[in-house]
PDB file of N, CA and C in Angstrom:
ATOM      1  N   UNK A   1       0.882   0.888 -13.135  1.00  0.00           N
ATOM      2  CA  UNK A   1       1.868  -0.075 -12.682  1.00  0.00           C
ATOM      3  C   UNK A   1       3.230   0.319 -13.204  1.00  0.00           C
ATOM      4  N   UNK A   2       4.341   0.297 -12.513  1.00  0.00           N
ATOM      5  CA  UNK A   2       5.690   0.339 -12.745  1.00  0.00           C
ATOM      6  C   UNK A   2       6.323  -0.755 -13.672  1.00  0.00           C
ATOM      7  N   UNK A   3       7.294  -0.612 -14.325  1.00  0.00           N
ATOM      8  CA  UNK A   3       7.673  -1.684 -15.154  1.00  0.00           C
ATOM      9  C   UNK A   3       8.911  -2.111 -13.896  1.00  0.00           C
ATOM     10  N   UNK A   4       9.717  -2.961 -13.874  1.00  0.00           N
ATOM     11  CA  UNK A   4      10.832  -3.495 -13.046  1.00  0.00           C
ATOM     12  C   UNK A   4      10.854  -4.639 -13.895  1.00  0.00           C
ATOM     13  N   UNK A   5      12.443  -4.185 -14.648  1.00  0.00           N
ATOM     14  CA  UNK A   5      13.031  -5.562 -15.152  1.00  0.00           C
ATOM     15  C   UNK A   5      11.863  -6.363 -16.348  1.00  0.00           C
ATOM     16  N   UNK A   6      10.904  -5.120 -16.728  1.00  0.00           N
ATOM     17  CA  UNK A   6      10.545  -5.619 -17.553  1.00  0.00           C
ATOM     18  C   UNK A   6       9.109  -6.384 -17.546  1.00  0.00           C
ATOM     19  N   UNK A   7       9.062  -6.376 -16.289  1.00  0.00           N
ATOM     20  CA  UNK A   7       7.124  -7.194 -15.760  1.00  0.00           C
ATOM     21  C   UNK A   7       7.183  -5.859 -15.040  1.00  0.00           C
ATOM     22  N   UNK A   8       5.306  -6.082 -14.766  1.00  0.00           N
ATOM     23  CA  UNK A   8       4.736  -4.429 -14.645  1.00  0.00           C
ATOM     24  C   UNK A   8       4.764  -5.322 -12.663  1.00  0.00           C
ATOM     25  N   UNK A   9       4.875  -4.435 -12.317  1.00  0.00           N
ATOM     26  CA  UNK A   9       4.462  -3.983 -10.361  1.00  0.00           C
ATOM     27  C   UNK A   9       3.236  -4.096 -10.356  1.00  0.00           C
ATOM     28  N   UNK A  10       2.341  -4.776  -9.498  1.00  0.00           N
ATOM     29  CA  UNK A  10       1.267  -4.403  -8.424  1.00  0.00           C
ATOM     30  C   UNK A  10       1.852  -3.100  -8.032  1.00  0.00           C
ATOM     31  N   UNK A  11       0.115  -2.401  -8.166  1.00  0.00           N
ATOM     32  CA  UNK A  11       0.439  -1.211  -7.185  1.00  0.00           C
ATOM     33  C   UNK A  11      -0.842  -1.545  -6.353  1.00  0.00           C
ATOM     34  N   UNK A  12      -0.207  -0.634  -4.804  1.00  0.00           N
ATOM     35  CA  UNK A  12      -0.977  -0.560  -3.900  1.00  0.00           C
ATOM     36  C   UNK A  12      -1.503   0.268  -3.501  1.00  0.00           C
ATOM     37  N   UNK A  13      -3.059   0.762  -2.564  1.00  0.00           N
ATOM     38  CA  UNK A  13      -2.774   1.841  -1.902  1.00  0.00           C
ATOM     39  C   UNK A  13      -2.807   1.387  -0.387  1.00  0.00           C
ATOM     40  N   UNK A  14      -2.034   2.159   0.685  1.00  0.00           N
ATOM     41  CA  UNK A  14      -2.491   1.703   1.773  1.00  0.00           C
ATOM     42  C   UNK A  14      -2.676   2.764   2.707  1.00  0.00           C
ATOM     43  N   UNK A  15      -3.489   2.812   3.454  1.00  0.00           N
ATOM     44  CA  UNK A  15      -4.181   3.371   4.403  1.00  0.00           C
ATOM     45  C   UNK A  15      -4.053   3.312   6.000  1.00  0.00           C
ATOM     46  N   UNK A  16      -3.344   4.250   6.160  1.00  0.00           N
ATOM     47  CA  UNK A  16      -2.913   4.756   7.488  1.00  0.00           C
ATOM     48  C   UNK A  16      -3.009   5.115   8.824  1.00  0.00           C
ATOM     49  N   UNK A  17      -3.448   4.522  10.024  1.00  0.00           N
ATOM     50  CA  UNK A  17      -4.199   5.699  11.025  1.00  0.00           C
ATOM     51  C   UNK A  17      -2.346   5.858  12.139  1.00  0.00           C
ATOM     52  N   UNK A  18      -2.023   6.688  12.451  1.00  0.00           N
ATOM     53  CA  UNK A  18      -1.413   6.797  13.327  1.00  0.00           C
ATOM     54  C   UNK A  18      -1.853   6.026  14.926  1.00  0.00           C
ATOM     55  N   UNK A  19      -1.056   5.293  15.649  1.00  0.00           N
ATOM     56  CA  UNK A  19      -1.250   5.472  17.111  1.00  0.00           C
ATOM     57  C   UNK A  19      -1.166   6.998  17.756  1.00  0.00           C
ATOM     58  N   UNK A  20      -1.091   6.749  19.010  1.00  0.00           N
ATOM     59  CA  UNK A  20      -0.621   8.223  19.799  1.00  0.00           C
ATOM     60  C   UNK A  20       0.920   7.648  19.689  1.00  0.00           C
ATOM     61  N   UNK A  21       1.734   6.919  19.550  1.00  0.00           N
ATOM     62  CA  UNK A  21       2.885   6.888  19.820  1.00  0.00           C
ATOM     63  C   UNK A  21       3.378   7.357  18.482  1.00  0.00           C
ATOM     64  N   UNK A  22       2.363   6.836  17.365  1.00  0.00           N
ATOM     65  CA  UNK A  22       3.205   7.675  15.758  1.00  0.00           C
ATOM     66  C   UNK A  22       2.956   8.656  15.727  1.00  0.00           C
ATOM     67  N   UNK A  23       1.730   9.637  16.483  1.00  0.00           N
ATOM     68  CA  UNK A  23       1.826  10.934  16.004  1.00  0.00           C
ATOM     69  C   UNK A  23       2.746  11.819  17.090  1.00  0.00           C
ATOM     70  N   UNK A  24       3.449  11.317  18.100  1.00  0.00           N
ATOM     71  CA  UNK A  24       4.273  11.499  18.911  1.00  0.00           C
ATOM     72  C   UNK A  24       5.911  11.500  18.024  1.00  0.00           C
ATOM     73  N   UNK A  25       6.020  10.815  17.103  1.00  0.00           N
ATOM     74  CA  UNK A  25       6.921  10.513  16.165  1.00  0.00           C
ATOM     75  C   UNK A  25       7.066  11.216  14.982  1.00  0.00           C
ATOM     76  N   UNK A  26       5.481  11.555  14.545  1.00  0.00           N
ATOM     77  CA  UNK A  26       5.342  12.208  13.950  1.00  0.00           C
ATOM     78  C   UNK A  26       5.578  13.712  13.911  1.00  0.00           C
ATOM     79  N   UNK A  27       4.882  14.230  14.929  1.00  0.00           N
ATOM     80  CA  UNK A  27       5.681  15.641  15.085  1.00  0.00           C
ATOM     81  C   UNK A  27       6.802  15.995  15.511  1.00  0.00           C
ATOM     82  N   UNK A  28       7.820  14.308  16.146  1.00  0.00           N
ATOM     83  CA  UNK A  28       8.871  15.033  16.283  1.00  0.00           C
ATOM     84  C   UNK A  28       9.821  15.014  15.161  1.00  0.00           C
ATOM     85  N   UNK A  29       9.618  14.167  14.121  1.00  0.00           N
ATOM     86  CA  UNK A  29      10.085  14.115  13.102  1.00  0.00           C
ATOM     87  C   UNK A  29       9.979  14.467  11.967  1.00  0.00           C
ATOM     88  N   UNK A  30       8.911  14.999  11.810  1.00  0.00           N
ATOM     89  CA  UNK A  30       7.853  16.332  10.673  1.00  0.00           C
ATOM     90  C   UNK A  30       7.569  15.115   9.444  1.00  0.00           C
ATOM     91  N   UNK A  31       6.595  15.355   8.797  1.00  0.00           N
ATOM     92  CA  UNK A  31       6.231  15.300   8.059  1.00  0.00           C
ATOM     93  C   UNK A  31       7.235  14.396   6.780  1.00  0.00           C
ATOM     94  N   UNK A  32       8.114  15.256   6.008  1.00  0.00           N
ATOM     95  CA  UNK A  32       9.174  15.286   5.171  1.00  0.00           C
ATOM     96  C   UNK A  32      10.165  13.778   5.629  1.00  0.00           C
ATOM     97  N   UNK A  33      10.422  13.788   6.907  1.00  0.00           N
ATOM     98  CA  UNK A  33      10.898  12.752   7.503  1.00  0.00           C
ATOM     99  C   UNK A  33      10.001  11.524   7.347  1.00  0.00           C
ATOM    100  N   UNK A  34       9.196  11.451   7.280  1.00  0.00           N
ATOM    101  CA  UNK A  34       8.244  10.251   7.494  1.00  0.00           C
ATOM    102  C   UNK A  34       7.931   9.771   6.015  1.00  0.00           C
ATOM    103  N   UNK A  35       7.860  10.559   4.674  1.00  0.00           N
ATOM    104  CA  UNK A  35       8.172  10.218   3.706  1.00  0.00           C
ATOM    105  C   UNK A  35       9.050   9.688   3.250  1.00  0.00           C
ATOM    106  N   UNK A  36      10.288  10.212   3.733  1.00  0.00           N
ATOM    107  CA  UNK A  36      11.526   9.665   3.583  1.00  0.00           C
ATOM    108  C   UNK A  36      11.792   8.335   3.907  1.00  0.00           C
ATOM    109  N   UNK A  37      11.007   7.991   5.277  1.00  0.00           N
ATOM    110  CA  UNK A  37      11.415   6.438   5.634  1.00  0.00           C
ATOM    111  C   UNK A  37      10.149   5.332   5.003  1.00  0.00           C
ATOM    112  N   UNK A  38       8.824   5.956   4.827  1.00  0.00           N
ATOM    113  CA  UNK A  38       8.377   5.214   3.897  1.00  0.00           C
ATOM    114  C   UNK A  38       8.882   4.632   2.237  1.00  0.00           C
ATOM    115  N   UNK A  39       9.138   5.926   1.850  1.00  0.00           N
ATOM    116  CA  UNK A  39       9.877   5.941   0.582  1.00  0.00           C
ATOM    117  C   UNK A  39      11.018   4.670   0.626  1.00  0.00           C
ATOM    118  N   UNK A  40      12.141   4.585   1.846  1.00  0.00           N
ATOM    119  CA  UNK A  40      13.008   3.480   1.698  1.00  0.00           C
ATOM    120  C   UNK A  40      12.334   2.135   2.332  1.00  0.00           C
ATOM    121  N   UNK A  41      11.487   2.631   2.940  1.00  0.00           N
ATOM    122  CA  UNK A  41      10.645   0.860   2.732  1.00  0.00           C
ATOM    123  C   UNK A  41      10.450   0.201   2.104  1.00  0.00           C
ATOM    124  N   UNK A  42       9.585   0.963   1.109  1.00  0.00           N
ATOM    125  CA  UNK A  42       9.225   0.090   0.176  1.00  0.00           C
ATOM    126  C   UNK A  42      10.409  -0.035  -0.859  1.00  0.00           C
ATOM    127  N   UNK A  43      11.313   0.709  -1.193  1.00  0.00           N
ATOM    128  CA  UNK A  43      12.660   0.378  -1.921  1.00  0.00           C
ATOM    129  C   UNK A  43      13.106  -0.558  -1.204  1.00  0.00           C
ATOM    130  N   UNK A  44      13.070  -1.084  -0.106  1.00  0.00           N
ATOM    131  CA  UNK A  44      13.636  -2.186   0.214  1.00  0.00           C
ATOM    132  C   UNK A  44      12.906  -3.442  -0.104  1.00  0.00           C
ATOM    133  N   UNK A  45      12.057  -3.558  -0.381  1.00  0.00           N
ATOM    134  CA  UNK A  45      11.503  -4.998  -0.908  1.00  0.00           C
ATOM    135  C   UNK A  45      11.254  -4.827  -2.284  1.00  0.00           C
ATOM    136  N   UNK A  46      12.077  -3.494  -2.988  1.00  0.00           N
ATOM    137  CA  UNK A  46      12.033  -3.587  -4.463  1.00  0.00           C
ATOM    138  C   UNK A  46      11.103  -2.615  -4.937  1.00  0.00           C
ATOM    139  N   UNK A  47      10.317  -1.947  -4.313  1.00  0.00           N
ATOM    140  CA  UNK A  47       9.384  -1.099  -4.954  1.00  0.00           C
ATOM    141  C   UNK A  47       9.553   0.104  -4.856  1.00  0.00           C
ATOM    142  N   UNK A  48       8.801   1.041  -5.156  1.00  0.00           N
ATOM    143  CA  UNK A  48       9.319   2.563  -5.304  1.00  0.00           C
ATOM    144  C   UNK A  48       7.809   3.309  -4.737  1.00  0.00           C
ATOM    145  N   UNK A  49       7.748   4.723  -4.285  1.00  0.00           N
ATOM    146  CA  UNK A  49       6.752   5.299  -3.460  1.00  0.00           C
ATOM    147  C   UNK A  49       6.244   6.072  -5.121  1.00  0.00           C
ATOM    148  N   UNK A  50       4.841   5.917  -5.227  1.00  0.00           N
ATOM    149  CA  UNK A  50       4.636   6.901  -6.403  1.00  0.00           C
ATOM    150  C   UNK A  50       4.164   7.736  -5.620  1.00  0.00           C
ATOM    151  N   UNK A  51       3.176   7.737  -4.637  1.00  0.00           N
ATOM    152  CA  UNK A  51       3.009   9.181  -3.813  1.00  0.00           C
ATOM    153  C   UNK A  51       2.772   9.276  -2.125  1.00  0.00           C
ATOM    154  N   UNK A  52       2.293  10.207  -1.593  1.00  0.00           N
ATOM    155  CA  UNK A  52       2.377  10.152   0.043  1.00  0.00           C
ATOM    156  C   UNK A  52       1.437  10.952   0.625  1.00  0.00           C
ATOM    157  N   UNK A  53       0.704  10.929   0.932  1.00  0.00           N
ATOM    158  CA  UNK A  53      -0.434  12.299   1.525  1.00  0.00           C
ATOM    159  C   UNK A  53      -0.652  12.232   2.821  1.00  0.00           C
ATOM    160  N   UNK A  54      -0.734  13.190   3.605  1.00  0.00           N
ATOM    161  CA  UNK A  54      -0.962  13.233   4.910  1.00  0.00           C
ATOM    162  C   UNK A  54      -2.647  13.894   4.698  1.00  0.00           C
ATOM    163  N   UNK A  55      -3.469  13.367   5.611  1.00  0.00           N
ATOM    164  CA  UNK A  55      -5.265  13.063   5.796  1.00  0.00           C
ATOM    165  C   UNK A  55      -5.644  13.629   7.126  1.00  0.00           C
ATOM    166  N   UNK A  56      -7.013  14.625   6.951  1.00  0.00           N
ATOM    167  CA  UNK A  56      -7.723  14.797   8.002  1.00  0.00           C
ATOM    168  C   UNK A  56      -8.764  13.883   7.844  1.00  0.00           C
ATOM    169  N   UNK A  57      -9.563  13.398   8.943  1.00  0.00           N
ATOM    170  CA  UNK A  57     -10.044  12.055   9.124  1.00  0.00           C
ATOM    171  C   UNK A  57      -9.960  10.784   9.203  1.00  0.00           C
ATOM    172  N   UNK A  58     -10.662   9.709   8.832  1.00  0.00           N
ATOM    173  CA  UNK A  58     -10.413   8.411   9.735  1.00  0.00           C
ATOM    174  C   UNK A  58      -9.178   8.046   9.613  1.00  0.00           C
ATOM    175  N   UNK A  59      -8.693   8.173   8.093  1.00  0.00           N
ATOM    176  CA  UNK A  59      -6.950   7.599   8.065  1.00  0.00           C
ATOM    177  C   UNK A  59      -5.965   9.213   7.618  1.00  0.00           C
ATOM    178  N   UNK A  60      -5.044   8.583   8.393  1.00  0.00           N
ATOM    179  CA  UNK A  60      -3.882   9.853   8.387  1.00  0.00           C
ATOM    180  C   UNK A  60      -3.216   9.801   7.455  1.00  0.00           C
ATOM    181  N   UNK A  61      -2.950   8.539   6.667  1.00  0.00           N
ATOM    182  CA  UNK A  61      -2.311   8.832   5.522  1.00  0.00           C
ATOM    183  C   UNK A  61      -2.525   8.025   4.602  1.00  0.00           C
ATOM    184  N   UNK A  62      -2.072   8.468   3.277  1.00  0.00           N
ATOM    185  CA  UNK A  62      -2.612   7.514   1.961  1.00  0.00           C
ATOM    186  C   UNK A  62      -0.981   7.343   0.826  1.00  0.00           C
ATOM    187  N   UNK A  63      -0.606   6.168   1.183  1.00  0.00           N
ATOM    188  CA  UNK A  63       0.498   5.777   0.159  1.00  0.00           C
ATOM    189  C   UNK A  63      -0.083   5.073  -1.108  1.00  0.00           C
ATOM    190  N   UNK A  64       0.041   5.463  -2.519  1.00  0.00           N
ATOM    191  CA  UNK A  64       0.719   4.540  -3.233  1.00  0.00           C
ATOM    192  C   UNK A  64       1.805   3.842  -3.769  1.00  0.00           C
ATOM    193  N   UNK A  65       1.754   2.763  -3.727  1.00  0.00           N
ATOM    194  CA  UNK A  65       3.685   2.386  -4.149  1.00  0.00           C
ATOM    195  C   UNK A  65       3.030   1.269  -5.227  1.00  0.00           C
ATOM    196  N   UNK A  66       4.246   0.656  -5.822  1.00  0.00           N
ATOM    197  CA  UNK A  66       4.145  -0.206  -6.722  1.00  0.00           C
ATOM    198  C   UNK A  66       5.179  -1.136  -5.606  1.00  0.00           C
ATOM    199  N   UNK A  67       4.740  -2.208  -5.455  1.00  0.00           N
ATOM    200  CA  UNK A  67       5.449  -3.229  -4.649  1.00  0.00           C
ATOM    201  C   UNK A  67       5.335  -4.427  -5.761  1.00  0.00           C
ATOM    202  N   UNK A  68       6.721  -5.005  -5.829  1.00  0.00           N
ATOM    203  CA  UNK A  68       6.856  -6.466  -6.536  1.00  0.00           C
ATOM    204  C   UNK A  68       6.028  -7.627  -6.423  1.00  0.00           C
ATOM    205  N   UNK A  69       5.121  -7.779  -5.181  1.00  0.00           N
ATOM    206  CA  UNK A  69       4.108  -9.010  -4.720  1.00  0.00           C
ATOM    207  C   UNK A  69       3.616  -8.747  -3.801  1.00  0.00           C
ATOM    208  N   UNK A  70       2.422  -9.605  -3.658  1.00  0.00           N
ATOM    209  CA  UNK A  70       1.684  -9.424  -2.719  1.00  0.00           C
ATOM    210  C   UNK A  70       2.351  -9.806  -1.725  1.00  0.00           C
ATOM    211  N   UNK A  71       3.483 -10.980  -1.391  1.00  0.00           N
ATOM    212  CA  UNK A  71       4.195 -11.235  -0.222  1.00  0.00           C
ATOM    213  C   UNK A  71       5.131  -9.668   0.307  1.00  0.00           C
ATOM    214  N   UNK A  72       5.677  -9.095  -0.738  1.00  0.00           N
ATOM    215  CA  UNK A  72       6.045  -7.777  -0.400  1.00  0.00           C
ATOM    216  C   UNK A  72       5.392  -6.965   0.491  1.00  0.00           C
ATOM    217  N   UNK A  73       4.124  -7.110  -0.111  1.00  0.00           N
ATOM    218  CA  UNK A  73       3.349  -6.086   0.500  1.00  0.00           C
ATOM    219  C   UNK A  73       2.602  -6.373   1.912  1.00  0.00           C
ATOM    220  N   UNK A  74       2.525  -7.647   2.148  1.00  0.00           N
ATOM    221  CA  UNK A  74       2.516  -8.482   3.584  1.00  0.00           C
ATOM    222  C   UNK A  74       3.862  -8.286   4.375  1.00  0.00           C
ATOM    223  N   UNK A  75       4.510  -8.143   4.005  1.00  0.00           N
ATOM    224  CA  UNK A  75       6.323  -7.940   4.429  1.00  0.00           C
ATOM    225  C   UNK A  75       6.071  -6.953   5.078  1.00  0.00           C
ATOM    226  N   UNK A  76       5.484  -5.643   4.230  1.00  0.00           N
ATOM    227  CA  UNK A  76       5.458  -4.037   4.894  1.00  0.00           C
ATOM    228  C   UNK A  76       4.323  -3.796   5.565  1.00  0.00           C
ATOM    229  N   UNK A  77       3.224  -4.405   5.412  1.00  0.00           N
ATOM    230  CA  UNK A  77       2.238  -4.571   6.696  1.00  0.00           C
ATOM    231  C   UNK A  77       2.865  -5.103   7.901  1.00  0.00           C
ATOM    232  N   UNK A  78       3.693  -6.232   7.839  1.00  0.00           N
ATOM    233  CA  UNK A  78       3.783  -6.632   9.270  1.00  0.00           C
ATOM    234  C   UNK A  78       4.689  -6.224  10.127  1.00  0.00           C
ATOM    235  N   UNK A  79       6.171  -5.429   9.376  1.00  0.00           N
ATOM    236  CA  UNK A  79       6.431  -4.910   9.923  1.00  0.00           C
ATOM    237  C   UNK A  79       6.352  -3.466  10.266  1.00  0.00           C
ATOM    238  N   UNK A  80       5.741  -2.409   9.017  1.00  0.00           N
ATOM    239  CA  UNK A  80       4.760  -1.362   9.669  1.00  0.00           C
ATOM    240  C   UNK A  80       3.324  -1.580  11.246  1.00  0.00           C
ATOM    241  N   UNK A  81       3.033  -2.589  11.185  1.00  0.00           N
ATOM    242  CA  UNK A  81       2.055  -2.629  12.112  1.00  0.00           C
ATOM    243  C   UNK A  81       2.445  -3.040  13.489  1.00  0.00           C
ATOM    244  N   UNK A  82       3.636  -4.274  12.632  1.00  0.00           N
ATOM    245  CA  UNK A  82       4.445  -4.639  14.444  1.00  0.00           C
ATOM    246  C   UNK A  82       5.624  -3.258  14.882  1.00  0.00           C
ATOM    247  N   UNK A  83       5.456  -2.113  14.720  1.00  0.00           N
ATOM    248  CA  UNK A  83       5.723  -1.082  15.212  1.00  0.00           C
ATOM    249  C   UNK A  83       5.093  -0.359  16.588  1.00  0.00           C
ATOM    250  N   UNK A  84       4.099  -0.630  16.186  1.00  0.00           N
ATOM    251  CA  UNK A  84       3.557   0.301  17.637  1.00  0.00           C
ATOM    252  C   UNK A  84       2.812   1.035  17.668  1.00  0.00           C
ATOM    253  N   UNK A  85       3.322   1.903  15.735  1.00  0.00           N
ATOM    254  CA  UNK A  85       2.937   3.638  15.844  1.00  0.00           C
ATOM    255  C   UNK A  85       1.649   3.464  15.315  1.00  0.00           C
ATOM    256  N   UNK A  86       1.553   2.490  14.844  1.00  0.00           N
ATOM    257  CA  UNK A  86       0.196   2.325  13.733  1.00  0.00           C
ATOM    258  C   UNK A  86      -1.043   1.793  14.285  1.00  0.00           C
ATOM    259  N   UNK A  87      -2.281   2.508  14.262  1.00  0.00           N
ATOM    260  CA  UNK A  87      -3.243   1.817  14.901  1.00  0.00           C
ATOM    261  C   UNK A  87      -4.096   1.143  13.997  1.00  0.00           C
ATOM    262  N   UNK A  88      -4.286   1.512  12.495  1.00  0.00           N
ATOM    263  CA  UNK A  88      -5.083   0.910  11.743  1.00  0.00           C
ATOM    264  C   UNK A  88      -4.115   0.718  10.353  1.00  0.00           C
ATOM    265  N   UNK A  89      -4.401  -0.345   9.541  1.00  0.00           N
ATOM    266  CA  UNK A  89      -3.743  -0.303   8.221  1.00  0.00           C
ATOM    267  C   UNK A  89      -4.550  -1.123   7.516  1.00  0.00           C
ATOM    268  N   UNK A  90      -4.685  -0.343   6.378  1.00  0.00           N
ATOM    269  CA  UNK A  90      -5.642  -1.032   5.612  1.00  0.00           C
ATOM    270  C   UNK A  90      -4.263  -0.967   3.884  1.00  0.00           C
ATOM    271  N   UNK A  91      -4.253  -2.102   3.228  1.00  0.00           N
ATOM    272  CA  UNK A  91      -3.721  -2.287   2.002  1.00  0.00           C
ATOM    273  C   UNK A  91      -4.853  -2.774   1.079  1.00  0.00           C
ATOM    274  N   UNK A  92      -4.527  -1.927  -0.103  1.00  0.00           N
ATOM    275  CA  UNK A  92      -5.874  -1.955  -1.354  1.00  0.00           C
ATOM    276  C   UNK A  92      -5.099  -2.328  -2.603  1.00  0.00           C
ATOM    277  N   UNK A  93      -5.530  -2.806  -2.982  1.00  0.00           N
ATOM    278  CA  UNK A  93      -4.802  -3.494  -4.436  1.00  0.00           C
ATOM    279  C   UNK A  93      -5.512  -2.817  -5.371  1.00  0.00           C
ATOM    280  N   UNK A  94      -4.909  -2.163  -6.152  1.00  0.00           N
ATOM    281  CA  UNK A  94      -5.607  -1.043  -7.044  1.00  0.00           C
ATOM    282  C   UNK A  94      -5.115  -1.762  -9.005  1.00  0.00           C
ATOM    283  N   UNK A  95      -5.688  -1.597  -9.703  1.00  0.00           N
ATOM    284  CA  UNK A  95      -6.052  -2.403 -10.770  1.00  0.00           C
ATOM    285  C   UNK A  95      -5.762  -0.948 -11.817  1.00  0.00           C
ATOM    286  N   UNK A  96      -5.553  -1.754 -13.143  1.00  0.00           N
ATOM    287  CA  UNK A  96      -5.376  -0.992 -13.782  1.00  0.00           C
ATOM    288  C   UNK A  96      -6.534  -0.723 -14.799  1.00  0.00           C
ATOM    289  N   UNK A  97      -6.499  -0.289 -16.187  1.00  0.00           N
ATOM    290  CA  UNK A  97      -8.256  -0.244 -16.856  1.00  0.00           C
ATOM    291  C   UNK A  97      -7.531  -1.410 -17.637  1.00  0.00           C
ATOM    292  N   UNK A  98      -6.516  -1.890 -17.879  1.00  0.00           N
ATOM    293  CA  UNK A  98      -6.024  -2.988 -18.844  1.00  0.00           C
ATOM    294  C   UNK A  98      -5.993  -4.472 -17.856  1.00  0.00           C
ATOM    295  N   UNK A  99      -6.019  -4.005 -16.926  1.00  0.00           N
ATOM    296  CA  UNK A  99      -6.451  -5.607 -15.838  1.00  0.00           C
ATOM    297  C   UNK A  99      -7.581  -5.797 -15.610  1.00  0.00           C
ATOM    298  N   UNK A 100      -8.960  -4.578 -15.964  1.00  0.00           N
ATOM    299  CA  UNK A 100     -10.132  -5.359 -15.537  1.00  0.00           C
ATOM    300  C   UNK A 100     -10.657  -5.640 -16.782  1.00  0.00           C
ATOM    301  N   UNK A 101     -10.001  -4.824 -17.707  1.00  0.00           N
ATOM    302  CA  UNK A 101     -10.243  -5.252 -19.224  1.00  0.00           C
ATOM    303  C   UNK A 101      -9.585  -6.990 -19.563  1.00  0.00           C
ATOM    304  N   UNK A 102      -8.454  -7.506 -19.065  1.00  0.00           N
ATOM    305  CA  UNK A 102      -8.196  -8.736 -18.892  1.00  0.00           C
ATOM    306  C   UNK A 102      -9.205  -9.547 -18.307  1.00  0.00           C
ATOM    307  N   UNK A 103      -9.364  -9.317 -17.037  1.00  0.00           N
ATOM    308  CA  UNK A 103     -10.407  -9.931 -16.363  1.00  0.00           C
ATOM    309  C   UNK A 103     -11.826  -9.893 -16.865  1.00  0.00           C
ATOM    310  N   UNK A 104     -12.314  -9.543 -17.806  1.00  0.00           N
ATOM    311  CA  UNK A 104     -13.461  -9.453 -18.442  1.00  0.00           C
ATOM    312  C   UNK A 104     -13.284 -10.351 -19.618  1.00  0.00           C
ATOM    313  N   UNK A 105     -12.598 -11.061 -20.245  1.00  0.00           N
ATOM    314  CA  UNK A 105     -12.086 -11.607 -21.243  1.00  0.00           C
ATOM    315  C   UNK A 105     -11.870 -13.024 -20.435  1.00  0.00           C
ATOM    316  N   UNK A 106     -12.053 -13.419 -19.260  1.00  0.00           N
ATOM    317  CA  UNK A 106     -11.482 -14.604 -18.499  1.00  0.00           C
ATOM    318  C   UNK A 106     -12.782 -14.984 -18.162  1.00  0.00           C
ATOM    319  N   UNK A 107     -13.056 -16.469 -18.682  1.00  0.00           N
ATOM    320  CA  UNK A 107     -14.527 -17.400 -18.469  1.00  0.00           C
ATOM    321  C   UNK A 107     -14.182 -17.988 -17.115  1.00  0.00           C
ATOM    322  N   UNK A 108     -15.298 -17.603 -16.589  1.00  0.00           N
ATOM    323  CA  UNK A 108     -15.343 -17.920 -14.941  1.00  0.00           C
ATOM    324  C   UNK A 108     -16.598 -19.146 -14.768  1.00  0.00           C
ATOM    325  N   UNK A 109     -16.842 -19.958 -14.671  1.00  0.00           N
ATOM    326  CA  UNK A 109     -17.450 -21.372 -14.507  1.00  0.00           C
ATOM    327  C   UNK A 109     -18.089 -20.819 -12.996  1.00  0.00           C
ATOM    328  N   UNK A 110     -18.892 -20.441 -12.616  1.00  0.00           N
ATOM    329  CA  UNK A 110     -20.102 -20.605 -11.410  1.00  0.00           C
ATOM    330  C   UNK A 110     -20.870 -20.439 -11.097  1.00  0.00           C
ATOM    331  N   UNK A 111     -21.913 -21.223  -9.953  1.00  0.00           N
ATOM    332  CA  UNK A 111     -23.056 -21.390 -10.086  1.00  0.00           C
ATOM    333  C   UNK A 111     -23.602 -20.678  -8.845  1.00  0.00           C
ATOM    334  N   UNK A 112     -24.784 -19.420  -8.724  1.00  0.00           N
ATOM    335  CA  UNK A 112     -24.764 -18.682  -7.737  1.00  0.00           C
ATOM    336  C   UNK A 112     -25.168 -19.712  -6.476  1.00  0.00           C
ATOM    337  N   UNK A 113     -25.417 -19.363  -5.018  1.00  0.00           N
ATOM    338  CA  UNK A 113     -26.211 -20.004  -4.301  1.00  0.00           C
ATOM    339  C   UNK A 113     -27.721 -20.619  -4.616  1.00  0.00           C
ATOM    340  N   UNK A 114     -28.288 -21.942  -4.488  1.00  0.00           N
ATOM    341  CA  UNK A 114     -29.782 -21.728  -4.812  1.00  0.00           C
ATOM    342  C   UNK A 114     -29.843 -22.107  -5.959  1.00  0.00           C
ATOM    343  N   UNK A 115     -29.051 -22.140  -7.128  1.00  0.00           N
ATOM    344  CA  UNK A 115     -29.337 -22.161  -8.313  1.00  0.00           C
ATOM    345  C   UNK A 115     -29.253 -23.474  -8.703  1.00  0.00           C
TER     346      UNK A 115
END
């Protein structure tokens, strides 16, 4: 997680498939280009790109960023998806070993089905 101002970032990963209209975009704009405008995406709702990979198979690409909130990160789903280019997007909330180590320390009260 990123520090910002002092509280740590959610980081994300999210998962990519191109339409035919993004990979139409895609090659006309290479690669390098398409980092670039991800990269100021997510700087625009405050977060920063830690990395970018372009994928053979089901998804074409794999971002992590550290985004400020989960509303952030709904922000860049909807308007990444209300694009056009995108046919699949999947966002993963990725944890740190000191958050599931938190979460293991947190008494959870419930009772399975049946029981």
């Amino acid at each position: 997680m990123e520090r910002k101002g002092g509280t740590l970032m959610p980081k994300y990963l999210l998962k990519v498939s191109y339409s035919p209209e993004g990979v139409r975009g895609l090659v006309s704009g290479g690669g390098s280009a398409r980092v670039s405008a991800v990269e100021k995406t997510v700087a625009g709702v405050g977060g920063s790109l830690e990395s970018f990979y372009f994928a053979f198979g089901t998804d074409d690409v794999y971002v992590v960023a550290d985004v400020p909130s989960a509303a952030a990160a709904v922000a860049i789903a909807g308007k990444v998806v209300g694009s056009g280019a995108i046919s699949k997007y999947e966002t993963v909330v990725l944890l740190s070993a000191a958050e599931v180590d938190e979460a293991r320390d947190i008494s959870v009260n419930y009772t399975p089905p049946g029981a």
